[in-house]
Protein backbone atom coordinates (compact mmCIF):
# COMPACT_ATOMS: atom_id res chain seq x y z
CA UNK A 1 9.05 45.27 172.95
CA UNK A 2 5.49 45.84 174.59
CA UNK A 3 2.82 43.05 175.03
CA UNK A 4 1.56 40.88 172.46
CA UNK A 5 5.51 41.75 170.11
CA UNK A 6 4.39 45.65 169.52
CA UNK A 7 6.57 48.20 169.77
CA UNK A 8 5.57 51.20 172.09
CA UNK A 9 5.16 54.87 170.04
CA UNK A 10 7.15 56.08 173.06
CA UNK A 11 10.59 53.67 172.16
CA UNK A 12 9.72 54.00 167.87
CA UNK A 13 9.83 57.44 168.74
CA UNK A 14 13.22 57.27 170.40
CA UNK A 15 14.79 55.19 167.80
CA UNK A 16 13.92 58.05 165.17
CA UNK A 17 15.28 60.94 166.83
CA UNK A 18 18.82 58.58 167.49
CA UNK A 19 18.73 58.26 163.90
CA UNK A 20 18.06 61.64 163.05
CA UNK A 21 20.58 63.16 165.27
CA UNK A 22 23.15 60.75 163.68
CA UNK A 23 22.09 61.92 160.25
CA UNK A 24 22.20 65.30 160.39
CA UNK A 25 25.15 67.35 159.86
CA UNK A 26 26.79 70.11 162.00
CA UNK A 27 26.24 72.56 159.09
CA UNK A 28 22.62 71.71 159.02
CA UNK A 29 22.00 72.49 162.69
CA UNK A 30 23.84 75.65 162.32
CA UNK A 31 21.70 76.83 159.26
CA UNK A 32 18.74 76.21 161.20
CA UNK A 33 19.77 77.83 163.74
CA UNK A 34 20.47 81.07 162.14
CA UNK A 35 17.12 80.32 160.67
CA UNK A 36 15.26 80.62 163.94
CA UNK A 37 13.29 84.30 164.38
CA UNK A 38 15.97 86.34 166.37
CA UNK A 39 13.22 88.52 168.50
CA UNK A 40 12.26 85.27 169.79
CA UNK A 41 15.73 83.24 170.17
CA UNK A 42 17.49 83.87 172.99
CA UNK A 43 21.98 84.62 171.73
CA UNK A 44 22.68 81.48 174.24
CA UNK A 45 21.03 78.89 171.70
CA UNK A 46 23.41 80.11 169.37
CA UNK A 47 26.58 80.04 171.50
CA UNK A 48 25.30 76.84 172.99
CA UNK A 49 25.36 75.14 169.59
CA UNK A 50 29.10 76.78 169.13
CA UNK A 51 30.30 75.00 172.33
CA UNK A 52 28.81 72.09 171.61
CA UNK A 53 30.51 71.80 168.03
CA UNK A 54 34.11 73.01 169.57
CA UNK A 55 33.39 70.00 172.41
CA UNK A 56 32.77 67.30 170.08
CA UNK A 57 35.86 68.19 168.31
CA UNK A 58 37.91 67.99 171.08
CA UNK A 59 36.31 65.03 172.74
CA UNK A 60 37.87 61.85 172.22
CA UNK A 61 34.71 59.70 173.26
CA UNK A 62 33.04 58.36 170.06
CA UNK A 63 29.59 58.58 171.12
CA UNK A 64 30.06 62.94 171.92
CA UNK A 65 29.18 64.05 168.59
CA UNK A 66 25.66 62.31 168.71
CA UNK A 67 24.91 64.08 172.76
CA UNK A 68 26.51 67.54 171.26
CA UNK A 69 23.98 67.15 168.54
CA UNK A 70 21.10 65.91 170.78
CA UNK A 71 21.95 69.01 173.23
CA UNK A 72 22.15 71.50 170.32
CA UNK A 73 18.35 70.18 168.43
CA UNK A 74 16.87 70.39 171.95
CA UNK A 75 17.89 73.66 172.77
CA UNK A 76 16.40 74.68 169.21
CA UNK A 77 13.27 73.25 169.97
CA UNK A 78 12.46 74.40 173.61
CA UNK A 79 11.06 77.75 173.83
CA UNK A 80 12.33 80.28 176.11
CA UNK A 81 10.39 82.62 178.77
């Protein structure tokens, strides 16, 4: 909590996106990935999101799915040069 009981944008922000990565489903990410414009997506987003599924599945830490997820939506959303 910030000053005066009010929560900062930066940490409602954060809570969100935890929310949202635990929400969304492995099929979803991949359909948005393959929905991403392929002149401008570079192949390693894809196969980044493929290693990241097979890890999770093999991981037997219960909080991997939720970083696989976070590291495959990032990777979506960063553009490349």
């Amino acid at each position: 909590m910030a000053c005066g009981g009010r929560i900062s944008v930066v940490k409602l922000c954060r809570y969100y996106y935890a929310l949202y990565v635990r929400m969304v489903s492995w099929s979803e990410i991949k359909r948005r990935a393959l929905s991403l414009p392929v002149d401008k997506t570079d192949e390693h987003v894809f196969k980044l999101i493929q290693v990241c599924e097979e890890h999770k599945e093999r991981s037997a830490f219960p909080g991997m799915d939720a970083i696989c997820k976070r590291a495959a939506i990032t990777v979506m959303s960063k553009p490349f040069f």
